[in-house]
Protein backbone atom coordinates (compact mmCIF):
# COMPACT_ATOMS: atom_id res chain seq x y z
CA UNK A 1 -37.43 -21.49 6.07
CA UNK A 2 -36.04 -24.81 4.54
CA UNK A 3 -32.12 -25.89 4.72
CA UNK A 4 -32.09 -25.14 1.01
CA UNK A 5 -33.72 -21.53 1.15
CA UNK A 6 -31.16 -20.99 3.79
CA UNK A 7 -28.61 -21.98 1.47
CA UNK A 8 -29.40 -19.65 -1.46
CA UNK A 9 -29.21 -16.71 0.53
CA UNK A 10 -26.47 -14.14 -0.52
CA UNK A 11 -25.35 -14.05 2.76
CA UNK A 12 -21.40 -14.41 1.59
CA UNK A 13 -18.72 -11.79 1.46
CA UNK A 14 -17.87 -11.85 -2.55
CA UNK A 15 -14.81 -13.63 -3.39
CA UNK A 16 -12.03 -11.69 -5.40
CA UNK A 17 -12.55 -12.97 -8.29
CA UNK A 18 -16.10 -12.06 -8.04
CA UNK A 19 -15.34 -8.55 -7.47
CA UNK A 20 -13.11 -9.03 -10.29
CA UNK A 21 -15.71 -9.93 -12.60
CA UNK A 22 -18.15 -7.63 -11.60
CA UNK A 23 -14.83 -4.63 -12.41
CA UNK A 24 -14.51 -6.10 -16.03
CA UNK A 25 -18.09 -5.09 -16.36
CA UNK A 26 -17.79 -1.64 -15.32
CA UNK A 27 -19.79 -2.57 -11.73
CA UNK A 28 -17.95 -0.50 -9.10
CA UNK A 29 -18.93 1.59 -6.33
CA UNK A 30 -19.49 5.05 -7.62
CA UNK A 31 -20.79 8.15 -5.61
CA UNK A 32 -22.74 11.23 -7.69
CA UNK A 33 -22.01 13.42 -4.20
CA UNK A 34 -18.57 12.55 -3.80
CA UNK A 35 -17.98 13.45 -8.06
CA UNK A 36 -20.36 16.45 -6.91
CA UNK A 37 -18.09 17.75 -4.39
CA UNK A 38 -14.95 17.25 -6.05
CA UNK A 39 -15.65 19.24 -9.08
CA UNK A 40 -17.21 22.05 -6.51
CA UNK A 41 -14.32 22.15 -4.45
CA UNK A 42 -12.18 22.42 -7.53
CA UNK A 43 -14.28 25.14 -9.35
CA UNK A 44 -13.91 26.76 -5.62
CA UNK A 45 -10.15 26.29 -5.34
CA UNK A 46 -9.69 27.96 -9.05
CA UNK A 47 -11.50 30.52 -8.40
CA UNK A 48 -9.92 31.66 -5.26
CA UNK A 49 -6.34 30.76 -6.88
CA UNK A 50 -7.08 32.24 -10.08
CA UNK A 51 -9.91 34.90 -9.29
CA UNK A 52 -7.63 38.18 -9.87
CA UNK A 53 -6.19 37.05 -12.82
CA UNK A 54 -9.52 36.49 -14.15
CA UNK A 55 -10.92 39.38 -13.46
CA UNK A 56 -8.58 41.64 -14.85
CA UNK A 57 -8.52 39.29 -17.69
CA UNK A 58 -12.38 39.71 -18.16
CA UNK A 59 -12.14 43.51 -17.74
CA UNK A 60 -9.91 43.22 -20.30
CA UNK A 61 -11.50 41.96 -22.63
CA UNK A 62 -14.51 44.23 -21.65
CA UNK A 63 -13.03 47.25 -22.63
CA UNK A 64 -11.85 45.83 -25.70
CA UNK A 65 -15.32 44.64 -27.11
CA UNK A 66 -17.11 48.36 -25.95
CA UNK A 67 -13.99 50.03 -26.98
CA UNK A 68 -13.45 48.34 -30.60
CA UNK A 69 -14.74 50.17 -33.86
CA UNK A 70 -17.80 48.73 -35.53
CA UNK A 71 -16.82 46.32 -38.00
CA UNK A 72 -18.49 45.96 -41.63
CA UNK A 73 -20.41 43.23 -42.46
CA UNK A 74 -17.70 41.48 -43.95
CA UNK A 75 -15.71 41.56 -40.69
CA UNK A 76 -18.36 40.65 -38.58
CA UNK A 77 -17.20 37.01 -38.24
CA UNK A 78 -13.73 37.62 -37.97
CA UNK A 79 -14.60 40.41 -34.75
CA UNK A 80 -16.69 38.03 -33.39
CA UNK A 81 -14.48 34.83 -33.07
CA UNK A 82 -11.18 37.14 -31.72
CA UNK A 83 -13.05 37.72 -28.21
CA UNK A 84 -14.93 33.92 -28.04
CA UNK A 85 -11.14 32.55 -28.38
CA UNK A 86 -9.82 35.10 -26.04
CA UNK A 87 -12.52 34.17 -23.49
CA UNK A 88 -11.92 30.45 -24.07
CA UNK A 89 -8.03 31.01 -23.76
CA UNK A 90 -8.70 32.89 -20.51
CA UNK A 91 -11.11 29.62 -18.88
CA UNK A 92 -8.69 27.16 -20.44
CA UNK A 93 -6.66 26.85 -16.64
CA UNK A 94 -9.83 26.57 -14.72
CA UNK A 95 -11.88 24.33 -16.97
CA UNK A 96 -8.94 22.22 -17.25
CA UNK A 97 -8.58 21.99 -13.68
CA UNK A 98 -12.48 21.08 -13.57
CA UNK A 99 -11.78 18.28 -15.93
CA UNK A 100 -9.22 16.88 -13.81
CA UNK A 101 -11.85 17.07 -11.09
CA UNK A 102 -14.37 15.13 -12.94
CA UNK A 103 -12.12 12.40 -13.84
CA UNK A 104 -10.35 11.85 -10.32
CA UNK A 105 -13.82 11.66 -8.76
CA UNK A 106 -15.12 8.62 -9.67
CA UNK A 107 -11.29 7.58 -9.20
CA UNK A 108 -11.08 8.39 -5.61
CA UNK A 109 -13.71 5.22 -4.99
CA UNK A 110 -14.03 2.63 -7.15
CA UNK A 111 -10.83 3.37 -9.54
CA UNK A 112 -11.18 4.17 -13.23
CA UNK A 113 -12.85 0.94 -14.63
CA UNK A 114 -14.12 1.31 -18.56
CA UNK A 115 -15.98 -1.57 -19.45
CA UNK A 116 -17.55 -2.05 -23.09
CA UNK A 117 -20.20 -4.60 -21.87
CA UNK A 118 -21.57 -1.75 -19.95
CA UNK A 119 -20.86 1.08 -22.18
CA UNK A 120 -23.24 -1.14 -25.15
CA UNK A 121 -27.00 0.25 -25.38
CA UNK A 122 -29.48 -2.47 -23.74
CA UNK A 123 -33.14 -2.16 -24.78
CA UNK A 124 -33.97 -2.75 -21.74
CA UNK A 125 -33.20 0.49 -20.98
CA UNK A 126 -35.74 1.72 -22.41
CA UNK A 127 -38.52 -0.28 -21.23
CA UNK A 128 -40.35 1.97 -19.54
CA UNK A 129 -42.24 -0.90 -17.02
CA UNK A 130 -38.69 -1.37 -15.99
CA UNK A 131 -37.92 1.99 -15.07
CA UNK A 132 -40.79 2.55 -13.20
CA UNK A 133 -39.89 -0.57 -11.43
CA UNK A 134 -36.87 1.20 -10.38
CA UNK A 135 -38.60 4.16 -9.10
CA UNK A 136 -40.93 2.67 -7.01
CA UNK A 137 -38.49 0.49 -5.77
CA UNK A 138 -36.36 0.46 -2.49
CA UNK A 139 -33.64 2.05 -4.30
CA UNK A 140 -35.75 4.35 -5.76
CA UNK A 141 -37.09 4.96 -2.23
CA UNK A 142 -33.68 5.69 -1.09
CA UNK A 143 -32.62 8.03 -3.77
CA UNK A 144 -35.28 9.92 -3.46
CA UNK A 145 -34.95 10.05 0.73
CA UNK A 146 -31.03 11.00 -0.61
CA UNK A 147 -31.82 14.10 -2.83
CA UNK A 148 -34.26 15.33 -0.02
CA UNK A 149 -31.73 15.37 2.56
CA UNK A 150 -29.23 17.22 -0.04
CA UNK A 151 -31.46 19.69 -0.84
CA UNK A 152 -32.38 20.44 2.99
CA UNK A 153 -28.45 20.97 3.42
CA UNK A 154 -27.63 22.74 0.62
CA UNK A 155 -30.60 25.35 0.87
CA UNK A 156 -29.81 25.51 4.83
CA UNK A 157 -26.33 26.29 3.69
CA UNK A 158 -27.15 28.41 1.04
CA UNK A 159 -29.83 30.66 3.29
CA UNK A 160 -27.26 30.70 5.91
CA UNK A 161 -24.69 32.23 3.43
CA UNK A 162 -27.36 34.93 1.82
CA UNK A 163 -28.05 36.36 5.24
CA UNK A 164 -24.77 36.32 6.99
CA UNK A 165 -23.75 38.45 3.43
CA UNK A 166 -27.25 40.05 3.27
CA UNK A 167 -25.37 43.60 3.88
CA UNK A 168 -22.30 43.06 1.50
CA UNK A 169 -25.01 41.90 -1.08
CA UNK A 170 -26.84 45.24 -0.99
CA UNK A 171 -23.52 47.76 -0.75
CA UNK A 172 -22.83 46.46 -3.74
CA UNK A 173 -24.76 48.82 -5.80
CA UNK A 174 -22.61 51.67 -3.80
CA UNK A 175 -19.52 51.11 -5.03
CA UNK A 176 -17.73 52.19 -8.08
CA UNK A 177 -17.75 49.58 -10.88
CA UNK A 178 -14.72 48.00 -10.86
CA UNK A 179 -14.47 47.80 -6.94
CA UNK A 180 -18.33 46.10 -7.64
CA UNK A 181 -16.98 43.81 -9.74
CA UNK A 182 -13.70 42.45 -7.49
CA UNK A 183 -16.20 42.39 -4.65
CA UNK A 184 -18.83 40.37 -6.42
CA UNK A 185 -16.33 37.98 -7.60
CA UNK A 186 -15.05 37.48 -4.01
CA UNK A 187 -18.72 37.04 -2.67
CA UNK A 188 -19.25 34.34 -5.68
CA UNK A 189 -16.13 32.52 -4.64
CA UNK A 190 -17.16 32.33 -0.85
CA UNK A 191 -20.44 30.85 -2.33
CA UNK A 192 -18.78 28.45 -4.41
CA UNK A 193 -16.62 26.93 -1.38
CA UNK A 194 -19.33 27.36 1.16
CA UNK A 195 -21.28 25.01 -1.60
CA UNK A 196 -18.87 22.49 -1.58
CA UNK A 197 -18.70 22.50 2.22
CA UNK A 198 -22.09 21.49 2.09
CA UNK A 199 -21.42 18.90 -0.65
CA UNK A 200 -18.42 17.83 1.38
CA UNK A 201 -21.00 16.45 4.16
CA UNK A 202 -23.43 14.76 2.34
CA UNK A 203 -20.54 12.78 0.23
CA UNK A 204 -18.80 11.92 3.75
CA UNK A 205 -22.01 10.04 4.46
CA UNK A 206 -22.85 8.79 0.79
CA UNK A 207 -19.31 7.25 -0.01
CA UNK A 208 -19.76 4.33 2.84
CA UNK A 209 -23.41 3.74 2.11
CA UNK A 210 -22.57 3.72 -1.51
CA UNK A 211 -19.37 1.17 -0.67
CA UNK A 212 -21.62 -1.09 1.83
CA UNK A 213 -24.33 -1.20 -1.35
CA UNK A 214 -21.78 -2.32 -3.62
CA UNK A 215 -20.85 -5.46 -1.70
CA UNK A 216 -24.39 -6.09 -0.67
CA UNK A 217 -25.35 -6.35 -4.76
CA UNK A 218 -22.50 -8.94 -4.68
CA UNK A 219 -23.39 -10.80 -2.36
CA UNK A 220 -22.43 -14.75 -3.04
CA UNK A 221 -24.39 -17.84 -2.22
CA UNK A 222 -22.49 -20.50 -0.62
CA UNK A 223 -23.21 -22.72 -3.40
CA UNK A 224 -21.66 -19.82 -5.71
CA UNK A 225 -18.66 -20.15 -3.99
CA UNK A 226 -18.58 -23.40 -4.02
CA UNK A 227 -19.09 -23.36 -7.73
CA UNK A 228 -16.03 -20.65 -8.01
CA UNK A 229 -14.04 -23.04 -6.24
CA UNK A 230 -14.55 -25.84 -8.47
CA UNK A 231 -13.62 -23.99 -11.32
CA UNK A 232 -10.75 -21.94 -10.04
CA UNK A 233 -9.29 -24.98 -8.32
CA UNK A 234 -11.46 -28.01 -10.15
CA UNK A 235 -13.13 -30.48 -8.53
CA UNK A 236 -12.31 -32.55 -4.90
CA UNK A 237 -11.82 -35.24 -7.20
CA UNK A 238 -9.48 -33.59 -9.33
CA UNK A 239 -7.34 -32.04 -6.34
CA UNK A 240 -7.07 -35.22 -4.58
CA UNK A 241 -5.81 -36.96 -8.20
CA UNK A 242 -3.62 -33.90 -8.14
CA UNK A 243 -2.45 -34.81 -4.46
CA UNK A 244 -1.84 -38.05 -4.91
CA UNK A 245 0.31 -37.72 -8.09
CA UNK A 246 2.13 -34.85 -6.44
CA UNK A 247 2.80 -37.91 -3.39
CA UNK A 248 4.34 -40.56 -5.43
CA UNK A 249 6.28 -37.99 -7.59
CA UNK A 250 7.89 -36.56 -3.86
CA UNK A 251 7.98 -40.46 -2.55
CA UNK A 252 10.15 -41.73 -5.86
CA UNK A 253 12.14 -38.55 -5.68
CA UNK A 254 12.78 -39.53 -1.38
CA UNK A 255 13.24 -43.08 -2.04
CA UNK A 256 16.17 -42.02 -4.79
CA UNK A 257 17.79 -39.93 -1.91
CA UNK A 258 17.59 -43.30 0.34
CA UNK A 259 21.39 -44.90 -1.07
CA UNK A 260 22.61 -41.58 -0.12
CA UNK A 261 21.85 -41.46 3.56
CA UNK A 262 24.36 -42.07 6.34
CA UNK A 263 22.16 -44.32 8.41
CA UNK A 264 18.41 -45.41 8.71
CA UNK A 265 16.76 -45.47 11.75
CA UNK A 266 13.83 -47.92 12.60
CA UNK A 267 11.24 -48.96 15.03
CA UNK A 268 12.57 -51.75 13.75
CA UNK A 269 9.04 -52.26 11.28
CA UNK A 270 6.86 -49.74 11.91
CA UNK A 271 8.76 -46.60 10.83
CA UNK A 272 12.56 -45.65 8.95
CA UNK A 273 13.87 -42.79 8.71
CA UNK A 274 17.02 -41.89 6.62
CA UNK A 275 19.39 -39.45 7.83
CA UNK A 276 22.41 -37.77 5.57
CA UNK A 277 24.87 -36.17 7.68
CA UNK A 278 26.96 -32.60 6.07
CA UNK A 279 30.15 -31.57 7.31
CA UNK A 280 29.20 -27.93 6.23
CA UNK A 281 29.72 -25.55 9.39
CA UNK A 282 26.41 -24.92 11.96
CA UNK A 283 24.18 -27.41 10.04
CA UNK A 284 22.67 -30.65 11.43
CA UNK A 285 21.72 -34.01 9.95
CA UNK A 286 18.98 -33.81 7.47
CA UNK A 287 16.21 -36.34 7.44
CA UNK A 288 16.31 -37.27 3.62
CA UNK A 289 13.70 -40.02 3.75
CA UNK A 290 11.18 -41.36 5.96
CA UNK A 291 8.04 -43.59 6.02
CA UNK A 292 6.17 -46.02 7.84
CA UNK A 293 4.75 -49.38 7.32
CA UNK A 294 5.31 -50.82 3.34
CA UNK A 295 7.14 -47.38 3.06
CA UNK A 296 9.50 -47.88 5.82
CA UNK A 297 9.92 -51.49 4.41
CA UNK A 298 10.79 -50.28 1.13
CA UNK A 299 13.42 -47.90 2.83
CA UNK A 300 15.08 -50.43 4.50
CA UNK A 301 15.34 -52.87 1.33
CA UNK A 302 17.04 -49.61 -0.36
CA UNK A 303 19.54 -49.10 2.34
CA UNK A 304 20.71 -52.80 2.82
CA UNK A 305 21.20 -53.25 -0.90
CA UNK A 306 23.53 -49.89 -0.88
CA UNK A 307 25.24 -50.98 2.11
CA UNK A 308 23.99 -48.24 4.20
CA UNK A 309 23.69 -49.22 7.38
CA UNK A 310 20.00 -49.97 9.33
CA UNK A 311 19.67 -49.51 12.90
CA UNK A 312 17.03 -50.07 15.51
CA UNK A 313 15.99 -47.33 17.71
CA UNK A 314 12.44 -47.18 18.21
CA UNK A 315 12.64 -44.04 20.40
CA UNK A 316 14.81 -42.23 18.10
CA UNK A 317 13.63 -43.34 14.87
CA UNK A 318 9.60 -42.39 15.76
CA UNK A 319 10.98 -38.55 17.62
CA UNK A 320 12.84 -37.82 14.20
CA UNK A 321 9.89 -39.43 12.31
CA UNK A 322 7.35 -37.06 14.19
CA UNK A 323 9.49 -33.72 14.48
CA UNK A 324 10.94 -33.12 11.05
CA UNK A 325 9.73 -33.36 7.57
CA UNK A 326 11.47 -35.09 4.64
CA UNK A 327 14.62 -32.70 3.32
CA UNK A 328 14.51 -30.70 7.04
CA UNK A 329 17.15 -30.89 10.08
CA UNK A 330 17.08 -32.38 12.84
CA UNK A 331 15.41 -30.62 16.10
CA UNK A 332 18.11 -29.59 18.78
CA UNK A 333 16.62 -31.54 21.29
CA UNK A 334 18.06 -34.57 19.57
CA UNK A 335 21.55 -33.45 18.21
CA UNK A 336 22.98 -35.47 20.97
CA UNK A 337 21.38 -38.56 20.58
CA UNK A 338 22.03 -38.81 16.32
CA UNK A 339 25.49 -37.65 17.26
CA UNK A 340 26.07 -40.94 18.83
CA UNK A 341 24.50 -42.74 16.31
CA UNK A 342 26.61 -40.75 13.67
CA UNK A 343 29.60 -41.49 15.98
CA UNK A 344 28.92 -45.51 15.85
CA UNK A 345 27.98 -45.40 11.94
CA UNK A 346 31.74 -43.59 11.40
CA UNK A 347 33.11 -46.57 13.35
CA UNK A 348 31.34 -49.31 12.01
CA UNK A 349 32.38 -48.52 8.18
CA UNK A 350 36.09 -47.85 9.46
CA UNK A 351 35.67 -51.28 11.16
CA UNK A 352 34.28 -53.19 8.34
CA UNK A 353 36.82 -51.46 5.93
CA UNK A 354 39.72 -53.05 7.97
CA UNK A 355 38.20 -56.35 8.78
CA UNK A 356 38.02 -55.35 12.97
CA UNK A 357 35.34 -56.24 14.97
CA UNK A 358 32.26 -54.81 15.01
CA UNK A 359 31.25 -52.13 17.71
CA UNK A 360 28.27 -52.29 19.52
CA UNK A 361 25.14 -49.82 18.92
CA UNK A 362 24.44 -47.40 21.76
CA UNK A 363 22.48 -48.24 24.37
CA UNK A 364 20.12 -45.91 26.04
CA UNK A 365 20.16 -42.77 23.54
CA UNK A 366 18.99 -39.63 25.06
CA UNK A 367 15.75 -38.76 23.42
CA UNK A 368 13.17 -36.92 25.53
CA UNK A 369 9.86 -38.74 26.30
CA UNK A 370 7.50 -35.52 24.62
CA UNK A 371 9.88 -36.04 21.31
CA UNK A 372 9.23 -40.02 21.12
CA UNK A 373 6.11 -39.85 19.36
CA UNK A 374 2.64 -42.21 20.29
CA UNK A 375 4.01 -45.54 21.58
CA UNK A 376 4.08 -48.38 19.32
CA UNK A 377 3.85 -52.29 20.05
CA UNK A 378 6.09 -53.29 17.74
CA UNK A 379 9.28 -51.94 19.84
């Protein structure tokens, strides 16, 4: 297989915004076993919570339909709508329950997603080439290898139920009619949940293979991706532009900070860094500016035409230049050592302010050798 076939595979994870897309058009993971099962063990549950109610509800109304006087002809429709509405009042609770059931179904997997693109008839549809095509197909294949193996557990589970209640099944006919009745109701409820048991299984093994499906029909190419990316994020030519605009923007916005600064630090050429001491309590010199080469040129020019004063410290200027960013504080390693420089800055403008002599920079600052950057030749 070529480089290029390799490429086109949908071997890729889909991207959110992939899955997002595929949402909007009503293409989720959806289960028929798990919706199955839910409205089963719903039906099951309101028939065991609501079984005696609607039995004597349904005996009811029994004895009031054999019990009622023939009506005339003009009456008939009036007699016959009383018990349809009484019967529908009575299955309101448990067909609204079932409702609920059907609706939190597909819910439970792949959320409730209504999508008009996929709600709109496609003539395709009907083509019947194309359905075939689908039958005969691997999906087709599986489906059908799917409704096997739910038949074999649900008619396992249903003969398994008929003889363990073989003997309740045939006392039946023994017992008096309303006794009949509450027993056959109770026999038709442990069928119901035993049902949805069985259901229960087969959607605990359908739900993953129908979630693993899902993302397998979404599979991405890399050159999809790289497509997404381009328009999500535009182009590598756009995002460097981007980069680069966000640079000078920072760099003018640093190199206005520069009169500001309490000292700059050099190497004496190769690198500057500005530093802007606060008297605020537990905080440490921030590095305001910093650059190297026509950067760390510029810097300097800044601070000797706002009288800010430049130093030379190669070993302290390249450890603050390589262990904090522009606008962050100094590392603790190194309070000591800009302390001292602080210290002679302090002295220096007191000194110049009252015409004294000038004190001497520090010799032999204490900056530790891992902190003082890649050594330079320009010390």
């Amino acid at each position: 297989m070529s480089e290029n076939d390799q490429a086109q595979e949908r071997t890729e994870a889909p991207t959110p915004r992939r899955l997002e897309q595929a949402r909007r058009k009503g293409q989720v993971a959806r289960s028929r076993e798990l919706n199955t099962m839910t409205v089963m063990l719903a039906g099951a549950g309101g028939m065991l919570a609501l079984g005696p109610w609607l039995g004597a509800r349904l005996r009811q109304l029994l004895i009031d339909g054999l019990s009622s006087p023939t009506p005339d002809s003009l009456d008939l429709g009036a007699a016959l709508l009383a018990p349809v509405l009484d019967a529908l009042v009575t299955f309101a609770p448990l067909l609204g329950l079932l409702l609920i059931a059907a609706l939190a179904g597909p819910a439970l997997l792949g959320g409730i997603a209504f999508s008009a693109e996929a709600a709109a008839p496609k003539l395709e549809r009907l083509n019947p080439l194309a359905g075939l095509k689908r039958i005969f197909s691997a999906q087709g294949l599986m489906e059908l290898v799917k409704t096997l193996l739910k038949f074999s557990v649900l008619t396992g589970a249903a003969a398994a139920l008929l003889w363990a209640l073989a003997g309740d099944l045939l006392r039946l006919g023994a017992l008096p009619p309303v006794a009949g009745m509450a027993e056959a109701a109770r026999l038709v409820q442990l069928a119901f949940a035993v049902l949805a048991a069985g259901l229960a299984v087969i959607a605990a093994a359908d739900v993953p293979f129908q979630l693993w499906q899902h993302m397998r029909k979404l599979r991405m190419t890399r050159q999809e991706i790289k497509d997404e990316l381009k328009e999500t994020e535009g182009s590598p030519e756009v995002r460097a532009k981007v980069r680069r605009i966000q640079q000078e923007i920072a760099g003018r916005r640093m190199m206005s900070d520069v009169p500001t600064a309490d000292v700059v630090l050099t190497n004496p050429t190769h690198y500057a860094v500005a530093l802007r001491y606060t008297d605020q309590p537990n905080r440490a010199p921030r590095v305001v500016a910093k650059g190297r080469a026509l950067v760390a040129a510029r810097i300097r020019e800044l601070a000797l035409d706002h009288d800010v004063p430049v130093c030379s410290s190669p070993p302290l200027a390249r450890a603050v230049f390589f262990t904090t960013d522009v606008g962050g504080e100094i590392p603790t390693a190194l309070y000591l050592a800009v302390a001292r420089v602080l210290a002679y800055v302090f002295e220096l403008k007191g000194a110049r302010a009252t015409g004294r002599d000038e004190p001497e920079f520090p010799a032999d600052l204490p900056v530790p050798d891992d902190l003082a950057g890649p050594p330079r030749g320009d010390t």
